[in-house]
Protein backbone atom coordinates (compact mmCIF):
# COMPACT_ATOMS: atom_id res chain seq x y z
CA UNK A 1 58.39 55.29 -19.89
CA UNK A 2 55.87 55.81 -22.99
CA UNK A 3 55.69 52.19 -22.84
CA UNK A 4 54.79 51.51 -18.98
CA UNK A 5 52.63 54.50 -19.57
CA UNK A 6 50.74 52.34 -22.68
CA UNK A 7 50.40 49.45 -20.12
CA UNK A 8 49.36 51.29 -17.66
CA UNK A 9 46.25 52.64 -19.96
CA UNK A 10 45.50 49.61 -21.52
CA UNK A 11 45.16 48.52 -17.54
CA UNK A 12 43.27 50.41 -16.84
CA UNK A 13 41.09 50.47 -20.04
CA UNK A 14 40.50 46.58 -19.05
CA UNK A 15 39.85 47.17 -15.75
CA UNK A 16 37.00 49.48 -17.25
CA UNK A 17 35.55 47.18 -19.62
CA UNK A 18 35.60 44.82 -16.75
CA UNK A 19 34.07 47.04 -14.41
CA UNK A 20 31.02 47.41 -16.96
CA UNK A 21 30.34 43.85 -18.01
CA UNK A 22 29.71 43.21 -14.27
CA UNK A 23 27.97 45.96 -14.30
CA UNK A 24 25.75 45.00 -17.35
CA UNK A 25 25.59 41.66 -15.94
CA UNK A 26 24.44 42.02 -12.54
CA UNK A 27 20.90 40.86 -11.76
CA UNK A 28 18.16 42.87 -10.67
CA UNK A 29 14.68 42.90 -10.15
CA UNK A 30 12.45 45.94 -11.57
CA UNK A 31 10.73 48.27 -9.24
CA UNK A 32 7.54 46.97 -10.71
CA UNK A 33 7.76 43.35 -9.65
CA UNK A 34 8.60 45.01 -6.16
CA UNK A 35 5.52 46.41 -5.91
CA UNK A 36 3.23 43.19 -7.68
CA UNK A 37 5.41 40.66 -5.29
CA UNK A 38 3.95 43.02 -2.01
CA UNK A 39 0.31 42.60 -3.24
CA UNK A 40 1.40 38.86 -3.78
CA UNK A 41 2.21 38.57 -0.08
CA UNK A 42 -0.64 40.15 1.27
CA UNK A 43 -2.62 37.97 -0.90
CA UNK A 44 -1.43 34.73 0.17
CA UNK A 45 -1.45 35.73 3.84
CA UNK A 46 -5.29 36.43 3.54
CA UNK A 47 -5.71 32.78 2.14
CA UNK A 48 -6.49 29.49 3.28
CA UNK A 49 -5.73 27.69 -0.27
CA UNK A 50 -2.54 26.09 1.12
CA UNK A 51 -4.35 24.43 3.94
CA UNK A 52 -7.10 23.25 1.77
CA UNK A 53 -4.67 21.71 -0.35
CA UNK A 54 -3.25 19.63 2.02
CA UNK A 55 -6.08 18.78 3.63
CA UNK A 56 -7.38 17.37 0.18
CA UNK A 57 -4.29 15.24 -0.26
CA UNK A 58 -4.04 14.12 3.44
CA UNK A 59 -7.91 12.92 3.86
CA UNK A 60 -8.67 11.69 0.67
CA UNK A 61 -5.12 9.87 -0.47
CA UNK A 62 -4.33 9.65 3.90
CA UNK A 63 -0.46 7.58 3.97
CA UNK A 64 1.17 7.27 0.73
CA UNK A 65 4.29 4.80 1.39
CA UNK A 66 6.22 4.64 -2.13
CA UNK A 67 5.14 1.95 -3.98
CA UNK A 68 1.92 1.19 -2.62
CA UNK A 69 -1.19 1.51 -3.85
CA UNK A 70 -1.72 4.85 -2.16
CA UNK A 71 1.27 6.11 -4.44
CA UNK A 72 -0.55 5.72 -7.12
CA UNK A 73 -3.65 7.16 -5.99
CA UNK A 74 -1.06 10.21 -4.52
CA UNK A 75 -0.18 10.45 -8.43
CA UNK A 76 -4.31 11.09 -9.59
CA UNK A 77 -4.76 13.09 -6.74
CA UNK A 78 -1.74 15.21 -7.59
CA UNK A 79 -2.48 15.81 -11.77
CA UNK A 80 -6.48 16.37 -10.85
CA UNK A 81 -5.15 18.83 -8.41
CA UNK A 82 -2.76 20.79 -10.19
CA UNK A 83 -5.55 21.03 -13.61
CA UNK A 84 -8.10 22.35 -11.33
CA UNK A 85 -5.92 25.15 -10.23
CA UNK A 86 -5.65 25.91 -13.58
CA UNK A 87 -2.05 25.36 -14.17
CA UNK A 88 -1.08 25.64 -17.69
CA UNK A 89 0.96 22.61 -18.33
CA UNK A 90 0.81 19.35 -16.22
CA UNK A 91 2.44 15.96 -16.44
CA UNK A 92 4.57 13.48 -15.37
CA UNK A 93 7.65 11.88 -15.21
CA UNK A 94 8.13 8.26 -14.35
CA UNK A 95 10.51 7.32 -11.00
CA UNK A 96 11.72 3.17 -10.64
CA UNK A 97 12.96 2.34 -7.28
CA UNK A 98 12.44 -1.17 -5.32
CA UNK A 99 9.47 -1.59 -3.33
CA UNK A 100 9.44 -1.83 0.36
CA UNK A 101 6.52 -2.92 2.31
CA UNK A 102 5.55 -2.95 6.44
CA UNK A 103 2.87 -5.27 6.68
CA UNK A 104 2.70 -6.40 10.82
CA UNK A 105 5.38 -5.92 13.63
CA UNK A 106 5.60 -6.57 17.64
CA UNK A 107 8.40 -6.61 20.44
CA UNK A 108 7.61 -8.14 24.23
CA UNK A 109 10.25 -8.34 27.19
CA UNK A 110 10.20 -11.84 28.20
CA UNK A 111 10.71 -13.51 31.36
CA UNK A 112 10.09 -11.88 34.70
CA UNK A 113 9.00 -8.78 33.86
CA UNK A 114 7.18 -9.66 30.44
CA UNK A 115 5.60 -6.53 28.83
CA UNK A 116 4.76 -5.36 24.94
CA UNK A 117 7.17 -2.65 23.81
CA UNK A 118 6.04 -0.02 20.99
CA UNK A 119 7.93 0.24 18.25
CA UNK A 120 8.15 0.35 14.15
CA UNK A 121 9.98 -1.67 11.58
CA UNK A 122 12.81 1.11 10.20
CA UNK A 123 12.36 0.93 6.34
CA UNK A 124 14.26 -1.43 4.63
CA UNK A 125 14.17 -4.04 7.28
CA UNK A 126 14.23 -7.54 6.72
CA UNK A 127 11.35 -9.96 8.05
CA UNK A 128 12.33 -11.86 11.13
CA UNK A 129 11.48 -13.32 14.72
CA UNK A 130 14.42 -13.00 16.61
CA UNK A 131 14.81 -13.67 20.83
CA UNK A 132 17.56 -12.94 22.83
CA UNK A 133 19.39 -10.72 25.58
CA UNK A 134 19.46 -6.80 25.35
CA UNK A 135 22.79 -4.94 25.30
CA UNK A 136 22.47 -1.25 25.37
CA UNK A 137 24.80 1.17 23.90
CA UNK A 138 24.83 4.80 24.71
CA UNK A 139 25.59 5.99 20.91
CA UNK A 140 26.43 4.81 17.78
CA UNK A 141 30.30 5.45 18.18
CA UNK A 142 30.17 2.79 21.45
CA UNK A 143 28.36 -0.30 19.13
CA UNK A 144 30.69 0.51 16.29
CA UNK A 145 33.67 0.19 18.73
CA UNK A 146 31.89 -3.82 20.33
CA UNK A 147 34.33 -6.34 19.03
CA UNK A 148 33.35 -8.79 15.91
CA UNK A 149 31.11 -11.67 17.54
CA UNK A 150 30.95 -10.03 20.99
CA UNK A 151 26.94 -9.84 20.55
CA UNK A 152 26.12 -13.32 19.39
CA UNK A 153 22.74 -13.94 19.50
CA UNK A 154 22.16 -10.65 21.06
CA UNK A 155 20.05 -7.84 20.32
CA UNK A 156 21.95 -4.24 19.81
CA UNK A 157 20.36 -0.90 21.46
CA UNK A 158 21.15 1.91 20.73
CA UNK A 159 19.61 4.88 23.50
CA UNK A 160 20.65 7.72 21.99
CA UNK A 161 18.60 10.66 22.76
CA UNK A 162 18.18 13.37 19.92
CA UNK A 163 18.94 17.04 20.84
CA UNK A 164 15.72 19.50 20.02
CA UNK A 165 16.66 22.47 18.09
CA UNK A 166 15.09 24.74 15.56
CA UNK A 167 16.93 23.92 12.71
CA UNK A 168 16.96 20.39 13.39
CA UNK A 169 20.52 20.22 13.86
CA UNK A 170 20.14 17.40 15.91
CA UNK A 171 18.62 14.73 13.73
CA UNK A 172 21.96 14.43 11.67
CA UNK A 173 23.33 12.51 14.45
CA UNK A 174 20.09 10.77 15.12
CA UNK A 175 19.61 9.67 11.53
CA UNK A 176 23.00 8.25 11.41
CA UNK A 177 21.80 5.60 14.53
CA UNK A 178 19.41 4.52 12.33
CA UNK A 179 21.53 4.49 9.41
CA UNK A 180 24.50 2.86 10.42
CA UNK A 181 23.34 1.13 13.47
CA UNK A 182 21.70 -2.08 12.02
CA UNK A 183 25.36 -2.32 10.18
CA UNK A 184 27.47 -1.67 13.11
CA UNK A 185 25.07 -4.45 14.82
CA UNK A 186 25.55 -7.20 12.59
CA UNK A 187 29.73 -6.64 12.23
CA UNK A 188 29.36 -7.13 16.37
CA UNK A 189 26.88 -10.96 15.65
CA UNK A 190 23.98 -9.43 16.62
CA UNK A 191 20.57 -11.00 15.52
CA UNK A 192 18.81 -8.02 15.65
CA UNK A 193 18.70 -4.16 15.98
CA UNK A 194 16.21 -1.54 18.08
CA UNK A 195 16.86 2.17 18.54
CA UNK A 196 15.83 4.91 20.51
CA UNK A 197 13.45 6.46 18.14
CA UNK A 198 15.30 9.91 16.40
CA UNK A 199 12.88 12.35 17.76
CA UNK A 200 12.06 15.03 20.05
CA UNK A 201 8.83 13.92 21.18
CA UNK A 202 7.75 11.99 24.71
CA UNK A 203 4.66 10.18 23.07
CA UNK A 204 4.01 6.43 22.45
CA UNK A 205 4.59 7.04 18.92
CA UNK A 206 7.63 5.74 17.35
CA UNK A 207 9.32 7.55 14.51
CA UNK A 208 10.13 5.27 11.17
CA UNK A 209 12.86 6.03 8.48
CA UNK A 210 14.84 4.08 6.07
CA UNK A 211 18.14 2.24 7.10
CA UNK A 212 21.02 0.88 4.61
CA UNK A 213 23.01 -2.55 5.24
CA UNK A 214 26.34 -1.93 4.31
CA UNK A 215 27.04 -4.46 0.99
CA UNK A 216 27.84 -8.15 2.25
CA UNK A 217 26.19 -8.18 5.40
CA UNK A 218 23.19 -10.41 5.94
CA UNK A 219 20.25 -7.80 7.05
CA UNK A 220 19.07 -8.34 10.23
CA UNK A 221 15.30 -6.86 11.87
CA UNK A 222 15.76 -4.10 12.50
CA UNK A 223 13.92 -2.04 14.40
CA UNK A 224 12.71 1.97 16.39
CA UNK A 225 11.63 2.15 19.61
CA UNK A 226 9.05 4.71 20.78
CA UNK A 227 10.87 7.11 23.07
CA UNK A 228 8.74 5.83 26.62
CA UNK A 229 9.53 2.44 25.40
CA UNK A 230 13.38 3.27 24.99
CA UNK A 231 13.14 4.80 28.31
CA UNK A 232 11.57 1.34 29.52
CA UNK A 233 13.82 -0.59 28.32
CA UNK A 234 16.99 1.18 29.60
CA UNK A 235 15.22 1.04 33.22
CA UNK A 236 15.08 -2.78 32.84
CA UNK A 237 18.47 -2.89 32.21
CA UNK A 238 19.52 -0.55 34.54
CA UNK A 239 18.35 -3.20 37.52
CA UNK A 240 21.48 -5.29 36.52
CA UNK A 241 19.64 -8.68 35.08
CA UNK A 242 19.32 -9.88 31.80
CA UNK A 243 16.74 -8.79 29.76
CA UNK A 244 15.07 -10.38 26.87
CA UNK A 245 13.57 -9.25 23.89
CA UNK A 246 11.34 -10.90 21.39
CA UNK A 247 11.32 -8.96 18.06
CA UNK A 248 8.73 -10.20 15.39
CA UNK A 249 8.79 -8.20 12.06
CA UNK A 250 6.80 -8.71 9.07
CA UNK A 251 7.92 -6.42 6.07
CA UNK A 252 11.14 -6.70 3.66
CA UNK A 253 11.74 -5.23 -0.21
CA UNK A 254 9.39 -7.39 -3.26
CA UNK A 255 10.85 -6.06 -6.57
CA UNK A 256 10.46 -3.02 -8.06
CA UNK A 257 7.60 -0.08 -8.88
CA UNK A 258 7.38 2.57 -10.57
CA UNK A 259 5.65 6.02 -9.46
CA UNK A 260 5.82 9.21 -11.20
CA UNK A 261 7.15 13.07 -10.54
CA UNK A 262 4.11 15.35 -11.16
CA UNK A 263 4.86 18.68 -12.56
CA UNK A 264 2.38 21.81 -13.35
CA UNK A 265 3.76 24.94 -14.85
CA UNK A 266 2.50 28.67 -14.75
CA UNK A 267 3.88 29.55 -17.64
CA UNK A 268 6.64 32.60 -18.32
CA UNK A 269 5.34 35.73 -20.27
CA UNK A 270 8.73 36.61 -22.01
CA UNK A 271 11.03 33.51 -21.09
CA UNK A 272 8.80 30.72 -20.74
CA UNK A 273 11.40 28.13 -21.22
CA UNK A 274 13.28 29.43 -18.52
CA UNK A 275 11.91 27.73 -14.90
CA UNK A 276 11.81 28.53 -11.22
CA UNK A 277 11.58 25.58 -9.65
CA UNK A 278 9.66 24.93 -6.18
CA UNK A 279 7.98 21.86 -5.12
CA UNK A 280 7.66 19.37 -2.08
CA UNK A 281 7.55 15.47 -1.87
CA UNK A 282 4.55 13.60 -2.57
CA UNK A 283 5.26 10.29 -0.31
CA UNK A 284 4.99 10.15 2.96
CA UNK A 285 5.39 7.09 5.32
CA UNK A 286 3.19 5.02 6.09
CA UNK A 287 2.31 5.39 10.38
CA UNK A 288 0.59 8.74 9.80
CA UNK A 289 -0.69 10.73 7.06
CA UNK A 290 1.93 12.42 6.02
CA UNK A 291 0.73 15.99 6.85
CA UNK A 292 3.76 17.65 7.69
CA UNK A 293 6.17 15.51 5.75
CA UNK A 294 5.15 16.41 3.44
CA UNK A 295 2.27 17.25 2.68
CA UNK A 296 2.14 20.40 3.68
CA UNK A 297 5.16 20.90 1.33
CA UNK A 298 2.96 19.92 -1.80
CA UNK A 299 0.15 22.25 -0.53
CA UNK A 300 2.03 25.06 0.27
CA UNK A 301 3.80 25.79 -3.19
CA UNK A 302 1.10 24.56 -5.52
CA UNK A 303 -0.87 27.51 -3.68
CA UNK A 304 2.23 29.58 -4.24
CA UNK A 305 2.09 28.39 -7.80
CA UNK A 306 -1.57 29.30 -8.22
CA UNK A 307 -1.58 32.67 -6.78
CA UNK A 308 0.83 33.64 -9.50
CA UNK A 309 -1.10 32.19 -11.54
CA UNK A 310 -4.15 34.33 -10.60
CA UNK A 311 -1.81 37.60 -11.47
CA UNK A 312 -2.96 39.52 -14.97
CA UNK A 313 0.65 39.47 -16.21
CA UNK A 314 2.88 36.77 -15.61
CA UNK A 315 6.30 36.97 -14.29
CA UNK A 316 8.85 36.42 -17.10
CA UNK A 317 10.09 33.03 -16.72
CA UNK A 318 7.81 29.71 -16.02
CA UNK A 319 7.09 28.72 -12.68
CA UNK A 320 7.20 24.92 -12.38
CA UNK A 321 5.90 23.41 -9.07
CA UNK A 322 7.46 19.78 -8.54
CA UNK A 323 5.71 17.02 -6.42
CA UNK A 324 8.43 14.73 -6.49
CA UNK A 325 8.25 10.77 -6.17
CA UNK A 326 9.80 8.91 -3.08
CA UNK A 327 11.95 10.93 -1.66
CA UNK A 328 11.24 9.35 1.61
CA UNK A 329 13.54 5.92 0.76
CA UNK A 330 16.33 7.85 -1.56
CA UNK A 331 15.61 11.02 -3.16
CA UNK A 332 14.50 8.83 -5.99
CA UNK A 333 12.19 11.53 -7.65
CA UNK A 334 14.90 14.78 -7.08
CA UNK A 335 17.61 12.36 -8.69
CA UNK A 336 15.31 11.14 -11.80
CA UNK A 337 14.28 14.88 -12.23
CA UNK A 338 18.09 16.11 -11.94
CA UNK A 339 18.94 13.19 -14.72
CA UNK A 340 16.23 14.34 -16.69
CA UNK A 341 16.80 18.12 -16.80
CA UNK A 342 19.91 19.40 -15.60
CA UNK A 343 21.34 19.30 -19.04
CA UNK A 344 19.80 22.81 -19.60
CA UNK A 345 20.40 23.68 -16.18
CA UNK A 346 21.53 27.27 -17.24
CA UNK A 347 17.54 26.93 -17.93
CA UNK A 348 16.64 26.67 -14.30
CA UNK A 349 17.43 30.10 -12.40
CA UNK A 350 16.76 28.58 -9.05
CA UNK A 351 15.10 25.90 -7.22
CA UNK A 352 13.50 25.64 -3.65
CA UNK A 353 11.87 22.67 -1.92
CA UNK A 354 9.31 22.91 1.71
CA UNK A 355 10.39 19.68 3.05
CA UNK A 356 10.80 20.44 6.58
CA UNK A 357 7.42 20.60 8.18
CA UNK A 358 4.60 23.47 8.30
CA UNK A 359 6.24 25.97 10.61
CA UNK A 360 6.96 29.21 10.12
CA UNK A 361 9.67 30.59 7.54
CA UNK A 362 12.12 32.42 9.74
CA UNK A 363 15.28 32.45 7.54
CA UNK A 364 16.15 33.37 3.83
CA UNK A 365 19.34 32.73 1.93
CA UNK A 366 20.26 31.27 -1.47
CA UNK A 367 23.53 30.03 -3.62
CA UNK A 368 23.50 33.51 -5.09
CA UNK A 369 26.73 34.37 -6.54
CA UNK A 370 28.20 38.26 -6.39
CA UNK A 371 26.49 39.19 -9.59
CA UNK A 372 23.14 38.31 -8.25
CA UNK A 373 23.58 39.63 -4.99
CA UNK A 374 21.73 42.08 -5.43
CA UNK A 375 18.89 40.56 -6.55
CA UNK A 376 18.93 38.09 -3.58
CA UNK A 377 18.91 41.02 -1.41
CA UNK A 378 16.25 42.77 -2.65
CA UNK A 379 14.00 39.72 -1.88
CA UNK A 380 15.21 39.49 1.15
CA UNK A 381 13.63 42.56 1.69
CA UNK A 382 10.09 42.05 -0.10
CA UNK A 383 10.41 38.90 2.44
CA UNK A 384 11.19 40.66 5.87
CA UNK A 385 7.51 41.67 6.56
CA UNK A 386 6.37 38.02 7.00
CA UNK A 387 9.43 38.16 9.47
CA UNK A 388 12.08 36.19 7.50
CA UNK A 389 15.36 37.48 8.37
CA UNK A 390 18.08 37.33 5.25
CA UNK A 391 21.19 35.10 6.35
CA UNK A 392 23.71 34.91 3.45
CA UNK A 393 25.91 32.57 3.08
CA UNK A 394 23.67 29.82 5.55
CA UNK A 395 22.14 26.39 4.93
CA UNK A 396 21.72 24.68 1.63
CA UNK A 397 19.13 23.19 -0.64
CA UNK A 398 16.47 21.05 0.21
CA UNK A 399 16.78 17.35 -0.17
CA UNK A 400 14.86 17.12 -3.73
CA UNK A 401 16.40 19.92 -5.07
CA UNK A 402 19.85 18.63 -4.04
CA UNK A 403 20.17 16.55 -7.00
CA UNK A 404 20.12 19.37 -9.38
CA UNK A 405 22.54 21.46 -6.96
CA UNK A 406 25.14 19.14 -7.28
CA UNK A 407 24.60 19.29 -11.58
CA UNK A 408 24.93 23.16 -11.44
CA UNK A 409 21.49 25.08 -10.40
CA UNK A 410 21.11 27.53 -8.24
CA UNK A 411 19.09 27.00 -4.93
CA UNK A 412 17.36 29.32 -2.26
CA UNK A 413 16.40 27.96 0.93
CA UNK A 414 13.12 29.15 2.98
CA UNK A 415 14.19 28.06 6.66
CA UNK A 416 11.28 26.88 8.47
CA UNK A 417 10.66 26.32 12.37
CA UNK A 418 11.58 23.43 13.15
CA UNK A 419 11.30 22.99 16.64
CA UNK A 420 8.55 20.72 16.83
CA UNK A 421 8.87 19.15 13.93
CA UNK A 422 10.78 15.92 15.45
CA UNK A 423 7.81 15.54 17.74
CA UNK A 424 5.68 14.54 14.77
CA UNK A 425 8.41 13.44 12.24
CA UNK A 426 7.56 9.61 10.46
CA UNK A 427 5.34 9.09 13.71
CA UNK A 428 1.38 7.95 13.69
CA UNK A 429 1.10 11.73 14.93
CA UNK A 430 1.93 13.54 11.33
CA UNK A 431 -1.68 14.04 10.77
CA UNK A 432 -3.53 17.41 9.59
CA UNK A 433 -4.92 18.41 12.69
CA UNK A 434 -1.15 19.60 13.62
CA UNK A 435 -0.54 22.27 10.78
CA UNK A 436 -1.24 25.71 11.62
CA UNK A 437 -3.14 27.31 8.96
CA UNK A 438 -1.75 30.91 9.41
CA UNK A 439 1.73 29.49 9.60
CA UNK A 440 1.00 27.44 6.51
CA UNK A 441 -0.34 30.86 5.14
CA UNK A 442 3.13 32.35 5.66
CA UNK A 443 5.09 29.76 4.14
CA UNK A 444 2.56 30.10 0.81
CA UNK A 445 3.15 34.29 1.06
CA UNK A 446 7.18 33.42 1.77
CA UNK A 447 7.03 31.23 -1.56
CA UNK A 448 4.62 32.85 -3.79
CA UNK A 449 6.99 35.93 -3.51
CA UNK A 450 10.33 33.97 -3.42
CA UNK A 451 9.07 32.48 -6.79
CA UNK A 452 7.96 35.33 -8.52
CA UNK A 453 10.66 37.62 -7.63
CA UNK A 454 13.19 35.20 -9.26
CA UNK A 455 11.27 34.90 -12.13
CA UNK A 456 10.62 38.13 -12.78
CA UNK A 457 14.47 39.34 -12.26
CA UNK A 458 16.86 41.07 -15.26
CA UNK A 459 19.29 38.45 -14.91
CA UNK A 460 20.67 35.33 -13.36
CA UNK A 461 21.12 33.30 -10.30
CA UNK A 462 24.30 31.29 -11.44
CA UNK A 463 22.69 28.32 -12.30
CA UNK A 464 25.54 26.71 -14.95
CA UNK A 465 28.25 28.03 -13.07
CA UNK A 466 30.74 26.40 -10.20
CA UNK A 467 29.39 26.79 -6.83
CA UNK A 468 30.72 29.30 -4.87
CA UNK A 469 30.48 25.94 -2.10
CA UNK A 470 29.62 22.22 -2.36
CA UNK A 471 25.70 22.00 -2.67
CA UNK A 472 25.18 20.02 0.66
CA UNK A 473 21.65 19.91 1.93
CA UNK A 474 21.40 21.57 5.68
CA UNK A 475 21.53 18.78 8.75
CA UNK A 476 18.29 18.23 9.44
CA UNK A 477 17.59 16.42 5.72
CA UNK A 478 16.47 12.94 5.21
């Protein structure tokens, strides 16, 4: 008895100590960097840096395909930028990836009822002039099922129409048409590829994006069609006679280049070598000018990063805004910077990345694990005035910031309105004229707060630790 009474204690002595390391451990944010992170938002909301920002890069830089000379121009712009905000640190990290250029491309229906077709080389295509009969497939799962040679000297389309939602659930089956479509069409002997565009959008604009050949096929052109043109094209071939297509593309990979990450820091006031990370992609492709993808990304948090700046004291840790290299083609710059710095990632207490357009932030949640509840909650609630409801447990980290998710840091994600974005999305129609500068103002509030919270909390976000759940980005991701 004296002994299962001595067990029993000791049980419960454990269960004490336990009970008060979690307690000691759990993260918090002081009542004081509650009340600076308020003035914060009303701050941002009352200015227009954000949208001057990204007009700067969008009018004097315009398109900046990776690997052109516009990337490196993007590069200039983005160090002269981040020095005259008066960020305390600023360089940059170099990014290799091969180079793909779009230099002219053109599609007519031949025969009877000859007429041009819009459309856009998907990056990654091969050069090519290619003629031959249509055959239209309603989805990807219908050309993957055509038999091996059953579309010799053919051309594959693919009129799948994307699904308009606000979180942009539906481009993750519209990206994987372009994708895995130009594969699926070559295993069936076709000499060539077109697609439905994956947008939302009714304009003559169509939407670009990178494509993969699956290893030992021969690439074929490959090709988007804008959505009228799709619709077009499906009427032709609803009449019940062949149609033909002459596809001319001019564009293919030509070695290798190498761009740069740029990084400015606001430096921490007790932990500066401690980071929260936020940041947006500096490429863009090449049709428009890259406003909302994503420039408005880059805009929006090196305001965010600026305004804290501004502040008398600094929050704790280092704020470290990220314009990263190519993500466009690969994630190229989020992978480089993962390689490069997730070997302290108990360094990085969380990461966010604006990479889905300039609508407004309607949604908060974050990777934080039960210690640091707490601390996510509370700002969740410094965020709720700028109407940003707090949705545990939902989404996942942006597509730059993915990288370093998978290596161990924490991530937040800052859902944005996406219900137009798809309209504009790699189109000749991402230009600056379609941000909203109030919304844009939101999303710099949504951040500036976000960021300075986090580094201002007693405690961690889990970065180091196993994720409570695999780090997958949400859907609507490159």
């Amino acid at each position: 008895m004296r002994a299962m009474l001595s067990v029993a204690i000791a049980t419960c002595l454990f269960a004490a100590a336990a009970s008060g390391h979690a307690a000691e451990r759990e993260t918090r944010i002081p009542d004081k960097a509650i009340a600076t992170a308020a003035q914060l938002r009303e701050t941002a909301l009352k200015s227009d840096l954000g949208y001057r920002i990204t007009e700067s890069l969008t009018t004097e830089v315009g398109p900046r395909l990776a690997g052109s000379e516009a990337d490196a121009r993007a590069v200039a712009w983005a160090v002269a930028k981040f020095k005259e905000l008066g960020f305390d640190k600023v360089w940059t990290e170099p990014v290799t990836f091969p180079k793909w250029e779009r230099r002219s491309e053109s599609a007519h229906v031949v025969g009877a009822n000859a007429q041009p077709l819009h459309l856009t080389a998907l990056g990654g295509s091969p050069a090519g002039n290619v003629e031959g009969e249509v055959v239209r497939f309603a989805d990807l799962a219908a050309l993957e099922a055509a038999p091996a040679g059953s579309l010799a000297g053919k051309i594959a389309f693919i009129d799948y129409r994307m699904e308009r939602a606000r979180d942009g659930a539906g481009y993750g089956p519209g990206s994987r048409v372009r994708s895995k479509g130009p594969s699926a069409a070559i295993r069936a002997g076709a000499i060539g590829y077109l697609m439905r565009s994956a947008g939302t959008d009714s304009h003559r604009n169509p939407h670009t994006g990178i494509t993969r050949f699956d290893e030992g096929l021969k690439p074929i052109p490959s090709a988007a069609l804008a959505v009228p043109d799709a619709d077009q094209l499906g009427r032709l071939l609803a009449l019940g006679k062949p149609v033909k297509v002459k596809l001319a593309l001019d564009c293919g990979w030509d070695g290798t280049y190498t761009s740069q990450n740029v990084i400015g820091e606001i430096r921490g006031s007790k932990k500066p070598d401690e980071v929260v990370v936020i940041g947006g992609h500096l490429d863009s492709w090449d049709l428009g000018t890259g406003a909302i993808d994503d420039g408005a990304g880059v805009g929006l948090t090196m305001a965010a990063g600026k305004l804290i700046g501004d502040l008398k004291q600094h929050p704790a840790r280092t704020i470290r805004v990220v314009a990263f290299a190519n993500e466009e083609q690969g994630l190229y710059g989020g992978k480089a910077y993962a390689d490069a710095h997730m070997k302290d990632v108990a360094k990085h207490q969380i990461g966010a990345e604006s990479d889905f357009g300039a609508g407004r932030i309607y949604a908060y949640s974050s990777s934080a694990p039960e210690h640091a509840k707490a601390a996510d909650a509370q700002i969740a609630q410094a965020l709720a005035p700028l109407g940003i409801e707090y949705v545990p447990g939902q989404g996942g980290p942006g597509p730059d910031v993915g990288p370093s998710a998978e290596k161990g840091m924490a991530w937040a994600r800052l859902a944005q309105d996406g219900t137009d974005y798809f309209d504009l999305h790699h189109t000749p129609d991402d230009t600056f004229d379609k941000i909203d500068p109030q919304a844009l103002a939101q999303n710099v509030a949504a951040y500036a707060v976000f960021a300075y919270l986090a580094a201002s909390a007693d405690g961690d976000f889990g970065s180091g630790t196993p994720p409570q759940k695999p780090a997958t980005p949400p859907a609507a991701k490159k």
